[in-house]
N, C-alpha and C. Protein backbone atom coordinates (compact mmCIF):
# COMPACT_ATOMS: atom_id res chain seq x y z
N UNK A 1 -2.19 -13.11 -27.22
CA UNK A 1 -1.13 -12.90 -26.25
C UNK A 1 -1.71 -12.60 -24.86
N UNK A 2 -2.73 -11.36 -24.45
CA UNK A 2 -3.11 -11.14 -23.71
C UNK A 2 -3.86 -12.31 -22.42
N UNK A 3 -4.66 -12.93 -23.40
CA UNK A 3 -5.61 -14.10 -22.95
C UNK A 3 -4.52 -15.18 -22.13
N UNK A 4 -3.85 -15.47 -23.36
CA UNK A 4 -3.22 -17.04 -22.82
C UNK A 4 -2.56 -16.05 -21.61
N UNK A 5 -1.37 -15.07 -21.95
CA UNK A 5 -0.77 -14.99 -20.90
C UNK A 5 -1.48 -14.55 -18.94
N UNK A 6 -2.91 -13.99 -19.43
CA UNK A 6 -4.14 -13.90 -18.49
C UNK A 6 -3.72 -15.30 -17.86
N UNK A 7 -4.09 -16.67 -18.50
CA UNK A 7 -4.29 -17.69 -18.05
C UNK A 7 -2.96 -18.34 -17.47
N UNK A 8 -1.91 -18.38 -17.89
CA UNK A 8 -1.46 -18.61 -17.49
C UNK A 8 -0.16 -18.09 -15.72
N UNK A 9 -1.23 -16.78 -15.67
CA UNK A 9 -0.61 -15.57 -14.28
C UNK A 9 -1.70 -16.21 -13.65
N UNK A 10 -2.89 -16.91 -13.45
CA UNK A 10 -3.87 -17.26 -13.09
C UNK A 10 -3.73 -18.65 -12.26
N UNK A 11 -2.99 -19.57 -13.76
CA UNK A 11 -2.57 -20.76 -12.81
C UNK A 11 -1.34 -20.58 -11.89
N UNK A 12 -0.35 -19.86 -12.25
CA UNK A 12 0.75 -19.34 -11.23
C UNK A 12 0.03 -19.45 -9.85
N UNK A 13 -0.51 -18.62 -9.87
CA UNK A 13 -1.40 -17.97 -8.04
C UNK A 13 -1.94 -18.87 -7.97
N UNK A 14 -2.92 -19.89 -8.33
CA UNK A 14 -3.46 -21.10 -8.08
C UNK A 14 -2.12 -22.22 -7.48
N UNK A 15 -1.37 -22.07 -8.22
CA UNK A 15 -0.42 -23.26 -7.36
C UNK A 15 0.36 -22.92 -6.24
N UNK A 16 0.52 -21.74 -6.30
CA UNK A 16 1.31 -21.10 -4.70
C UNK A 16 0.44 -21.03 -3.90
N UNK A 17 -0.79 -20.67 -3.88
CA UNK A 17 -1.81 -20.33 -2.67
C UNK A 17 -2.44 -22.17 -2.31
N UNK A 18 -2.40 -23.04 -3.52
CA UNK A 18 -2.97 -24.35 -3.03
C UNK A 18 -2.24 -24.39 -2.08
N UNK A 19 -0.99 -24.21 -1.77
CA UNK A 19 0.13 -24.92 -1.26
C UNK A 19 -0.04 -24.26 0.31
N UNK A 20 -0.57 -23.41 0.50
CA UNK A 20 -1.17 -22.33 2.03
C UNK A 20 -1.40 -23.59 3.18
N UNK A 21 -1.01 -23.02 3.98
CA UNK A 21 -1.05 -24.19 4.92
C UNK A 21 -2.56 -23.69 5.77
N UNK A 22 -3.68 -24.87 6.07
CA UNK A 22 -4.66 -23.85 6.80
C UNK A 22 -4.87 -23.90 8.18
N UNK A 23 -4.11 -24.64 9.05
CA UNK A 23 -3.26 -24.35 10.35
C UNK A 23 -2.59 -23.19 10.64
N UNK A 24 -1.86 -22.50 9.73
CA UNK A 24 -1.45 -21.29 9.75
C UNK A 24 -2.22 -20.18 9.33
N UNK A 25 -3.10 -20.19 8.53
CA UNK A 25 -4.00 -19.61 8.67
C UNK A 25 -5.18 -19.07 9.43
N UNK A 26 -5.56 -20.31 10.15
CA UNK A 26 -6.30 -20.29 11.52
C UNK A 26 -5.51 -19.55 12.47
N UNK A 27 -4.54 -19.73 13.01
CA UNK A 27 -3.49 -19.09 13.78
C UNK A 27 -3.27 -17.62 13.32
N UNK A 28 -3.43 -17.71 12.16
CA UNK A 28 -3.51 -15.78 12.21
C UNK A 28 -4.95 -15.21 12.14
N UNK A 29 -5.47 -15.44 11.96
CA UNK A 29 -7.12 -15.35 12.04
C UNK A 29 -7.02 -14.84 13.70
N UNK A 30 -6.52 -16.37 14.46
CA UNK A 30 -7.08 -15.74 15.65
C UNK A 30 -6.22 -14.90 15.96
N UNK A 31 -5.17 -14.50 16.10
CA UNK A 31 -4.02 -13.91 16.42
C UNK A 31 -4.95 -12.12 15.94
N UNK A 32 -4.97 -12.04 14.53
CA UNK A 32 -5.97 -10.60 14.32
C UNK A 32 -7.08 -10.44 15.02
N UNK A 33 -8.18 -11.34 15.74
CA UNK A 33 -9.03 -11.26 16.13
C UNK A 33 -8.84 -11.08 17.54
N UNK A 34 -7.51 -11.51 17.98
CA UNK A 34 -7.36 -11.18 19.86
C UNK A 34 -7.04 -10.26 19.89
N UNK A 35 -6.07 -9.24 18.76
CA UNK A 35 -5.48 -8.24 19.24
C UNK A 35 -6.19 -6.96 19.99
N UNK A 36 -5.67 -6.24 20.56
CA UNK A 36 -5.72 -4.89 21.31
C UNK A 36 -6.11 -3.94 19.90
N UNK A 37 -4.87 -4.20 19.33
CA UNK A 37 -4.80 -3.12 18.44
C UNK A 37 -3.39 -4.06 16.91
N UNK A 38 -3.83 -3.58 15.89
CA UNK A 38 -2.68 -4.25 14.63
C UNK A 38 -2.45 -3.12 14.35
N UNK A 39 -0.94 -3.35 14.38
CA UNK A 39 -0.26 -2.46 13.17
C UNK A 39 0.65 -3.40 11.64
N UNK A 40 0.17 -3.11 10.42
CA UNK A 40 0.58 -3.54 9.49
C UNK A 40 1.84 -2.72 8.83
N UNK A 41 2.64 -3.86 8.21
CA UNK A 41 4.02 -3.29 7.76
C UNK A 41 4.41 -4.54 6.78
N UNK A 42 4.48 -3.46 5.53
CA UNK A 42 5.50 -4.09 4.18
C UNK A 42 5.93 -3.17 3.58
N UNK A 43 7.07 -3.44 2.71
CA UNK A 43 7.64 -3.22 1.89
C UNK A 43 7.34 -3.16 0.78
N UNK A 44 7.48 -2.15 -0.33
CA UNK A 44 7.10 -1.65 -2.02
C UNK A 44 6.02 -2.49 -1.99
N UNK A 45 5.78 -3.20 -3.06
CA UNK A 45 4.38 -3.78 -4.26
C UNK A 45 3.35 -4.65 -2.46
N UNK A 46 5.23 -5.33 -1.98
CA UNK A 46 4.15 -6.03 -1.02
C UNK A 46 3.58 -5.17 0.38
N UNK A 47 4.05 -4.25 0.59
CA UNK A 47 3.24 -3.09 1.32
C UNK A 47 2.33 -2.29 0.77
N UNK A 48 1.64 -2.68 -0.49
CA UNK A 48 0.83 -2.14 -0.85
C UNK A 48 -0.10 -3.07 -0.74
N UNK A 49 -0.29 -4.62 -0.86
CA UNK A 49 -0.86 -5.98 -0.49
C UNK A 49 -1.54 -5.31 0.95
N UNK A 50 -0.10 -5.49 2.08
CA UNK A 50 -1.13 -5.18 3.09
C UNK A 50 -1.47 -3.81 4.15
N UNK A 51 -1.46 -2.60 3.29
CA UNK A 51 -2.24 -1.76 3.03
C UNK A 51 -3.61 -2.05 3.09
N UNK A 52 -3.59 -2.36 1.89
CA UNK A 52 -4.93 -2.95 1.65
C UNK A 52 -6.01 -3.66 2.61
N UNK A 53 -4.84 -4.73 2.71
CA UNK A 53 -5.72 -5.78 4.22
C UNK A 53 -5.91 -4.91 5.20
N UNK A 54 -5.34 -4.05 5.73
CA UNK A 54 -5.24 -3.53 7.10
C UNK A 54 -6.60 -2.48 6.77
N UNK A 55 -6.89 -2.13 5.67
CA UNK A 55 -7.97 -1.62 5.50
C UNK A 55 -9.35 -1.98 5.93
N UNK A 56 -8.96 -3.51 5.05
CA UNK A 56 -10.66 -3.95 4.95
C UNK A 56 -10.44 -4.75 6.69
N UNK A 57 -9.26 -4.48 7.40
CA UNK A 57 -9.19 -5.23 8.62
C UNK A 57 -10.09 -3.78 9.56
N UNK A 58 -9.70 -2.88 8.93
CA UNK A 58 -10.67 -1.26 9.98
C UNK A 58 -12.03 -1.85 9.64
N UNK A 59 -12.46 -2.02 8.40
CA UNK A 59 -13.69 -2.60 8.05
C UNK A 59 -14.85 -3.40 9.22
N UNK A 60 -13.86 -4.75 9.77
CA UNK A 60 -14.38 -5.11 10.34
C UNK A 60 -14.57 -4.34 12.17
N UNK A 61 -14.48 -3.20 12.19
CA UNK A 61 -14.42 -2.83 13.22
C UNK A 61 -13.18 -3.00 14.02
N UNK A 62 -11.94 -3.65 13.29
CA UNK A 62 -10.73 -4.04 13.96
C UNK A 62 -9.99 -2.76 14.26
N UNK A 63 -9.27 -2.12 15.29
CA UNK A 63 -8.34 -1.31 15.33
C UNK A 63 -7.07 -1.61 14.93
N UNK A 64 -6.82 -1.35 13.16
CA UNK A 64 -5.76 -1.95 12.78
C UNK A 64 -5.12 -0.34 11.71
N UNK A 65 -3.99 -0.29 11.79
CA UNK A 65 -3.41 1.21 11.01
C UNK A 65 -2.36 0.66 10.29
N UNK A 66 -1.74 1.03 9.35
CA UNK A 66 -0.62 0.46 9.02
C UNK A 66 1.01 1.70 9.10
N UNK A 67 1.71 1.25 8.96
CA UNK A 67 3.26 2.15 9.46
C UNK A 67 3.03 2.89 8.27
N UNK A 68 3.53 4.16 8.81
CA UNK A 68 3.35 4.94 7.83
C UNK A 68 2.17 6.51 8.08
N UNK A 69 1.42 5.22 8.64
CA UNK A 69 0.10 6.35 8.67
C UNK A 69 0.09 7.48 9.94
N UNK A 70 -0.02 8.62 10.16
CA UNK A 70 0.02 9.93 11.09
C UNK A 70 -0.70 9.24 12.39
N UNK A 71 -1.23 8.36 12.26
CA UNK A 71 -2.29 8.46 13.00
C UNK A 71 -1.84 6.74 14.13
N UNK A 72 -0.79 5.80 13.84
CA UNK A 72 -0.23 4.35 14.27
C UNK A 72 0.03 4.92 15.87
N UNK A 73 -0.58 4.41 16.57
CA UNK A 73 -0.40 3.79 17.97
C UNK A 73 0.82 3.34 18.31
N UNK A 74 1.34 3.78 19.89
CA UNK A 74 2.59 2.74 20.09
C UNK A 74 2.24 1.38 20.20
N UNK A 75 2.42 0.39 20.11
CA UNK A 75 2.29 -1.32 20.76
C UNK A 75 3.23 -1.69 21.34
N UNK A 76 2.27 -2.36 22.09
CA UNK A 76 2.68 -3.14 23.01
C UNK A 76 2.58 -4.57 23.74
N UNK A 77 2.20 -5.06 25.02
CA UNK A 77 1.46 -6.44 24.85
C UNK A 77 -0.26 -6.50 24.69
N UNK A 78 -0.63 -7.69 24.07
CA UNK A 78 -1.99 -7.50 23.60
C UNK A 78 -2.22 -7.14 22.31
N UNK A 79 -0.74 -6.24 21.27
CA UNK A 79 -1.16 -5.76 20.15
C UNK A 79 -0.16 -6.97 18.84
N UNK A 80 -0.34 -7.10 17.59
CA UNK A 80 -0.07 -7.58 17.23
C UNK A 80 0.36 -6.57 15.95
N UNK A 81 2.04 -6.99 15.37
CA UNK A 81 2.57 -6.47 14.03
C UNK A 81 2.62 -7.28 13.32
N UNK A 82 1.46 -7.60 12.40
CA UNK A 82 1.04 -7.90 11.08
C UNK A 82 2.35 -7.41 10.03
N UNK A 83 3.32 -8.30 9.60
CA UNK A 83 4.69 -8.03 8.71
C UNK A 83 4.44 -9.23 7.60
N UNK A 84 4.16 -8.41 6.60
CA UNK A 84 4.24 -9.14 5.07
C UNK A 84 6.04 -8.63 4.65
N UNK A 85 6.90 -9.97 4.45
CA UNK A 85 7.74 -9.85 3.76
C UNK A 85 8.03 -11.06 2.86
N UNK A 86 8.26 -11.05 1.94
CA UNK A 86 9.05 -12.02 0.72
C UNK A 86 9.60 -12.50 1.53
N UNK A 87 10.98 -12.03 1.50
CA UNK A 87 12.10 -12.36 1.58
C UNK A 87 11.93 -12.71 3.28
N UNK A 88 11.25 -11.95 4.08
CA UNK A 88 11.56 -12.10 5.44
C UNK A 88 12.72 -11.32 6.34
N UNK A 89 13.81 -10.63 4.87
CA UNK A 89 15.22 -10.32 5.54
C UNK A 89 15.12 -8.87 5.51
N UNK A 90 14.25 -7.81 4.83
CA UNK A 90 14.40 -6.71 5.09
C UNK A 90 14.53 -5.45 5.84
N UNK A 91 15.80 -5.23 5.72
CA UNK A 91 16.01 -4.44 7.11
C UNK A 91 15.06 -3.83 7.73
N UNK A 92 14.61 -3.22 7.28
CA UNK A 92 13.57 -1.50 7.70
C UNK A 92 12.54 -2.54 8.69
N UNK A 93 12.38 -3.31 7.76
CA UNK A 93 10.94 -4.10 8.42
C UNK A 93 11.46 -4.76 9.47
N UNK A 94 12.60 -5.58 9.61
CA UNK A 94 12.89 -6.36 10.63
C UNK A 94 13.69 -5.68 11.66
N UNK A 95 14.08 -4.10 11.72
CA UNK A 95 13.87 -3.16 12.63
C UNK A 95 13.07 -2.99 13.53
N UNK A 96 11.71 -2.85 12.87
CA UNK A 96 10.04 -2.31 13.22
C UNK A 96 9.65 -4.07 13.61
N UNK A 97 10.16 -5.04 13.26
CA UNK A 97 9.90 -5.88 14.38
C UNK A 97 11.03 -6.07 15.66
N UNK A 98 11.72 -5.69 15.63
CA UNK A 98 12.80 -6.03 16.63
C UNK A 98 11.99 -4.72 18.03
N UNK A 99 11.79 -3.75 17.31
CA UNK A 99 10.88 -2.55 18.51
C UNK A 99 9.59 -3.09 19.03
N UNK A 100 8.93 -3.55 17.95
CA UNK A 100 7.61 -3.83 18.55
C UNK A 100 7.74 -5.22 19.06
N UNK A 101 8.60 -6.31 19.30
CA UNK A 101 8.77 -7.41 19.79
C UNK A 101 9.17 -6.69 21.50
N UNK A 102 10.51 -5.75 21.34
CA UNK A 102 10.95 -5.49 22.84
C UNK A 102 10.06 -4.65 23.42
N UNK A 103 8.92 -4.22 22.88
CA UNK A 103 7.69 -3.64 23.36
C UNK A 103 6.29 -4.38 23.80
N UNK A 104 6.62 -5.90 23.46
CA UNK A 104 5.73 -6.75 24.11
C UNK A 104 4.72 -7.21 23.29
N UNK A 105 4.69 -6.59 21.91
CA UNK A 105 3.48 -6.96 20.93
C UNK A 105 4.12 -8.26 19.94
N UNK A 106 3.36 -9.15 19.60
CA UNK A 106 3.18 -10.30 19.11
C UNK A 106 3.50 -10.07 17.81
N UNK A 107 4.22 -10.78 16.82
CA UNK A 107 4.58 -10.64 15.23
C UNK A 107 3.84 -11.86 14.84
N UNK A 108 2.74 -11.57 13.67
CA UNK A 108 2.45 -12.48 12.82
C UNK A 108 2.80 -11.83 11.26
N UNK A 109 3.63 -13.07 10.77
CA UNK A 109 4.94 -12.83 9.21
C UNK A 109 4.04 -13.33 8.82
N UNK A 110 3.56 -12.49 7.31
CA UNK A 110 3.28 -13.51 5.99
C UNK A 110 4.69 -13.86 5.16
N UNK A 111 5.13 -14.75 4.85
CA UNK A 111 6.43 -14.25 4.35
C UNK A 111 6.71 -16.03 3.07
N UNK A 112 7.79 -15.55 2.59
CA UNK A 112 8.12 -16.80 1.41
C UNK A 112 9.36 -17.67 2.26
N UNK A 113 9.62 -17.34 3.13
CA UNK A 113 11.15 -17.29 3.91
C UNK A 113 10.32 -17.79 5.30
N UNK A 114 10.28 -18.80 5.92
CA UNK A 114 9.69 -19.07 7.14
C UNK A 114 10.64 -18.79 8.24
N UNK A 115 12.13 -19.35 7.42
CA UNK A 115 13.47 -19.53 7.95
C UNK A 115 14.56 -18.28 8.30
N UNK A 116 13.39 -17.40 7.81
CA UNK A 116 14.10 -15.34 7.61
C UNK A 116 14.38 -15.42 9.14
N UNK A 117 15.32 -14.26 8.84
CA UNK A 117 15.47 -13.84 10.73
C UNK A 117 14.56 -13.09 11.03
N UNK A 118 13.61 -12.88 10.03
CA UNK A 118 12.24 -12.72 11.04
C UNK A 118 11.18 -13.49 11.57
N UNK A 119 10.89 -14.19 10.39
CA UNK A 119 10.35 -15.73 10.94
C UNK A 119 10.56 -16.23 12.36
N UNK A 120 12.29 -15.99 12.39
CA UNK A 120 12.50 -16.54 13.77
C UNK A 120 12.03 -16.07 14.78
N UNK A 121 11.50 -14.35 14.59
CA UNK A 121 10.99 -13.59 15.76
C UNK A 121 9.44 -13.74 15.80
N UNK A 122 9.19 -14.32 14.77
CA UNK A 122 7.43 -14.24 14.97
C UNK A 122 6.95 -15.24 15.71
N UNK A 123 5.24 -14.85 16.06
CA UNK A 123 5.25 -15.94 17.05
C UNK A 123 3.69 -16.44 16.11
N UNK A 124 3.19 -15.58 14.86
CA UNK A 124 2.96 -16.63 13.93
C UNK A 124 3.24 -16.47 12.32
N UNK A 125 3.52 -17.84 11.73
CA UNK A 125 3.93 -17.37 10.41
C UNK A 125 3.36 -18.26 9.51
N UNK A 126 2.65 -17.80 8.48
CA UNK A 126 1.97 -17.79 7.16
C UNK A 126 3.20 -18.25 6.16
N UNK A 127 3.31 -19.54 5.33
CA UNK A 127 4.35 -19.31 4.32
C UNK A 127 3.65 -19.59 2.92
N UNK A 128 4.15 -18.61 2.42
CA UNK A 128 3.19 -18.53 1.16
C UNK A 128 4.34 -18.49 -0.02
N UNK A 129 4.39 -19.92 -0.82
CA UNK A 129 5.33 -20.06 -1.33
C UNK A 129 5.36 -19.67 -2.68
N UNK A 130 5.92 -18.83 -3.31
CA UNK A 130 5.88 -17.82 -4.01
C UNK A 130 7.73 -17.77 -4.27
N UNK A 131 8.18 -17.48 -5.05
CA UNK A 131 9.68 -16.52 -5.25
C UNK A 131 9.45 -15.85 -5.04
N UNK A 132 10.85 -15.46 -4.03
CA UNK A 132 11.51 -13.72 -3.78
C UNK A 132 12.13 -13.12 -3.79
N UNK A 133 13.20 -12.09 -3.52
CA UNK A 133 14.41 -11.79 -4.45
C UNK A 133 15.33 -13.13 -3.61
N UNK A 134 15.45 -13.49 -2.38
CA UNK A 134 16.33 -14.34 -1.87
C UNK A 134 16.31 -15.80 -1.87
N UNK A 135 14.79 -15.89 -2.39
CA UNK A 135 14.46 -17.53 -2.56
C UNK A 135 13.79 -18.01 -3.01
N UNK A 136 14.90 -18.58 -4.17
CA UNK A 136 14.13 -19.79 -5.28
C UNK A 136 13.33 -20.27 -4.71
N UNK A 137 12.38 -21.36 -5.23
CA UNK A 137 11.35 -22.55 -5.83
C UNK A 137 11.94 -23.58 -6.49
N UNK A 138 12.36 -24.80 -5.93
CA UNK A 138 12.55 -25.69 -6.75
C UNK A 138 11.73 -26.18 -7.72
N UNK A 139 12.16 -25.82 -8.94
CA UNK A 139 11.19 -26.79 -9.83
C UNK A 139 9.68 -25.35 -10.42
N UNK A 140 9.90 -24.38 -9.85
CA UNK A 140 9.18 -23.49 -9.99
C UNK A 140 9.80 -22.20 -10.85
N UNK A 141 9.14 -21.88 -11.91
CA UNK A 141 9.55 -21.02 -12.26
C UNK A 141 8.72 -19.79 -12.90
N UNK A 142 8.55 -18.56 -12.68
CA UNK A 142 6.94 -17.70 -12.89
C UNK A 142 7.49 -17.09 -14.43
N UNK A 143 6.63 -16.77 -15.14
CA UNK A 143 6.63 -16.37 -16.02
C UNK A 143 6.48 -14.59 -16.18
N UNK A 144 6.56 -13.82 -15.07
CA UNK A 144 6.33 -12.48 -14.50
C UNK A 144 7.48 -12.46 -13.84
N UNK A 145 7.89 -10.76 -14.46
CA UNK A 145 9.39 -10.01 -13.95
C UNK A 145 9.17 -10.58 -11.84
N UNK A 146 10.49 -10.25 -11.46
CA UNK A 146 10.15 -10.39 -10.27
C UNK A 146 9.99 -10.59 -9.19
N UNK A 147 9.24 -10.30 -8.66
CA UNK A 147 8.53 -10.68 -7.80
C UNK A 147 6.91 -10.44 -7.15
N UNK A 148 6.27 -10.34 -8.67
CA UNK A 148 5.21 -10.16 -9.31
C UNK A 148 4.12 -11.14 -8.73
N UNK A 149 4.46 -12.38 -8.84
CA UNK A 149 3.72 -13.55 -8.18
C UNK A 149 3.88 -13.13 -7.04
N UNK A 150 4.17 -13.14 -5.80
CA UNK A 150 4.06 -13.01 -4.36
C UNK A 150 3.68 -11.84 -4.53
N UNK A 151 3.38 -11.12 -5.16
CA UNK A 151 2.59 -9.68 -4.61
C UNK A 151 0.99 -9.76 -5.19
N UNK A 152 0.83 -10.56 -6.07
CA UNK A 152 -0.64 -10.68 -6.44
C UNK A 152 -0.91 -11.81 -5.68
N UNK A 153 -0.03 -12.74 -5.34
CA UNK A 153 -0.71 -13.88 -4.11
C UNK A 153 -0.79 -13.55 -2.71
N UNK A 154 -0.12 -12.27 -2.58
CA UNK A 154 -0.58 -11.53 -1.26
C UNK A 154 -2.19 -11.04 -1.06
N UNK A 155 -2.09 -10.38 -2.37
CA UNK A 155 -3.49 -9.65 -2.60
C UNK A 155 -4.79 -10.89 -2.31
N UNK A 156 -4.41 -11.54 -3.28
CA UNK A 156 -5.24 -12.91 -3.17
C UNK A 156 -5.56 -13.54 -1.73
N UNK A 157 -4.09 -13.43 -1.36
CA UNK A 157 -3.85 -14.50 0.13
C UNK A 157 -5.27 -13.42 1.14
N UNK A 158 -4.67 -12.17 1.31
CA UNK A 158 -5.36 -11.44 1.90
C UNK A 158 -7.30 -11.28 2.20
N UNK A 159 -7.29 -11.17 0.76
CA UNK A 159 -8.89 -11.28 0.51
C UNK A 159 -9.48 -12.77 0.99
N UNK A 160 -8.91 -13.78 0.85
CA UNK A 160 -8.97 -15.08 1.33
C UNK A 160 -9.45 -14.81 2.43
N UNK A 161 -8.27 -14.86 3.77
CA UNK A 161 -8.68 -14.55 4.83
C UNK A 161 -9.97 -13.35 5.18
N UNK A 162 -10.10 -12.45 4.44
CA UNK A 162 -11.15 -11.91 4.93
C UNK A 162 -12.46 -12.71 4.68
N UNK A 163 -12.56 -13.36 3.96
CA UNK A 163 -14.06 -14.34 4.33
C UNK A 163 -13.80 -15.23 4.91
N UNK A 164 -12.49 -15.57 5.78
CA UNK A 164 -12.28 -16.52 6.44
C UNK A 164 -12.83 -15.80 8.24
N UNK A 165 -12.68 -14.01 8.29
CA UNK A 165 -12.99 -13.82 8.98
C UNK A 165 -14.48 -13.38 9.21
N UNK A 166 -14.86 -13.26 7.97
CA UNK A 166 -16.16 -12.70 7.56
C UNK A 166 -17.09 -14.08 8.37
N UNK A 167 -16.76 -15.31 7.79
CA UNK A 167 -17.53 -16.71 8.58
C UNK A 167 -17.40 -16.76 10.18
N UNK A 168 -16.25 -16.31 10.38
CA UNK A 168 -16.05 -16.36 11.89
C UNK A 168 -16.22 -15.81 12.45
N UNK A 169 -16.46 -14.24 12.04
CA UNK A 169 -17.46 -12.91 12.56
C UNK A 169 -18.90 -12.96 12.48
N UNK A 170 -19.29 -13.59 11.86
CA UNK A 170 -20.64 -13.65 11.05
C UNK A 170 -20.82 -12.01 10.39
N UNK A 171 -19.88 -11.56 10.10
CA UNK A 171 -19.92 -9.99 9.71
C UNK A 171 -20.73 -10.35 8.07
N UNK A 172 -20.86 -8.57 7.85
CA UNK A 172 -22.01 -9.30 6.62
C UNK A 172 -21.28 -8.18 5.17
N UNK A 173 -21.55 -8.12 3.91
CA UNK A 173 -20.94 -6.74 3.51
C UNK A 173 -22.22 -5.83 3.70
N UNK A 174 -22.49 -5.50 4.39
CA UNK A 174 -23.56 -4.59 4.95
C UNK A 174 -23.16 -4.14 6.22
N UNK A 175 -23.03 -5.13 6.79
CA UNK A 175 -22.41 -4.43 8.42
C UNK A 175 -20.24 -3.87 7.95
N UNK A 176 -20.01 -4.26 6.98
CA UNK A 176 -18.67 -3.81 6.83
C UNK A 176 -18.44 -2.78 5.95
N UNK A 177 -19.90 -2.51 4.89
CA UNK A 177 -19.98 -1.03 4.20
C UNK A 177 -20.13 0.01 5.48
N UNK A 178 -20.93 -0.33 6.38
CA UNK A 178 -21.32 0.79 7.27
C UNK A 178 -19.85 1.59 7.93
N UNK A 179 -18.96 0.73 8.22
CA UNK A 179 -17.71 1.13 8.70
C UNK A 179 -17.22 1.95 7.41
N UNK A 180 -17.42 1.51 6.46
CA UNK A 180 -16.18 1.94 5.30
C UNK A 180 -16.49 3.40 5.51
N UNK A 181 -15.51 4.55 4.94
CA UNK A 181 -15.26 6.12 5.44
C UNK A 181 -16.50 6.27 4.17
N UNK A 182 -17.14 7.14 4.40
CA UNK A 182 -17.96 8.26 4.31
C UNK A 182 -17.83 9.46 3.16
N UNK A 183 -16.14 9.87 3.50
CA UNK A 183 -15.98 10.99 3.09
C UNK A 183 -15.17 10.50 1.95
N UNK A 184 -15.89 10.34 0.79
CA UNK A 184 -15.56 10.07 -0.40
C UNK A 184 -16.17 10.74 -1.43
């Protein structure tokens, strides 16, 4: 049971992430790499996705915090809000972009929803096609409660890009242990 069903959560994420567009990807690459300063923002399983990223994004020496944390910067222009949503439609989040948009900072959406009314506010967007609570997959159907798949293809999506920035930094995991905290 364990195995097959292993294999088969395996090919799931393999066919949503083939599908990654890498034009949009490039575009957020550079978009994290111009900023001033990132602030990251999601929602439950998928705010824990990019948590994560915004982590290994301090890593690279990036000034990046995510909402939530005591310590988030105001933004403004020059800074960029990094918003992972599914759905694209969630209030809270598409609040915290509607502020940091009339504050001059740039939205790059990872999202399943290109067409979300947040999508519409971003100025770049990642679609990572996955189900979410608001939108089917034709012809797709996951075998995980959910919305299980888009939160492990976040994780996935995420780590991706970091050796996408790792090549384009020439950063090394040696020069990105040195950053990592200390006080552990």
């Amino acid at each position: 049971m364990f195995k097959n069903s292993s294999k088969k959560i395996l090919l799931e994420i393999e066919q949503v992430l083939s599908k990654t567009d890498e034009k949009e990807v490039s575009l957020l690459v550079k978009e994290l790499l111009g900023a001033k300063t990132i602030v990251a923002v999601g929602a439950g399983r998928v705010g824990m996705a990019v948590r994560a990223f915004a982590m290994r994004l301090g890593h690279f020496g990036l000034k990046a915090f995510t909402v939530g944390d005591s310590t988030v910067p105001s933004i403004g222009k020059g800074d960029l809000l990094l918003v992972s949503s599914g759905s694209g439609e969630t209030q809270t989040i598409f609040d915290l972009v509607t502020i940091a948009k009339k504050n001059g900072a740039k939205i790059a959406l990872v999202t399943g929803n290109k067409d979300s009314r947040i999508g519409k506010l971003a100025n770049v967007v990642v679609q990572i096609q996955a189900p979410s609570k608001t939108k089917k997959i034709a012809g797709f159907q996951s075998i995980q409660p959910m919305t299980t798949l888009n939160e492990q293809c976040l994780g996935i999506f995420f780590d991706t890009v970091v050796l996408c920035i790792m090549e384009k930094t020439k950063e090394t995991h040696e020069t990105m242990w040195a950053r990592h905290s200390n006080l552990e």
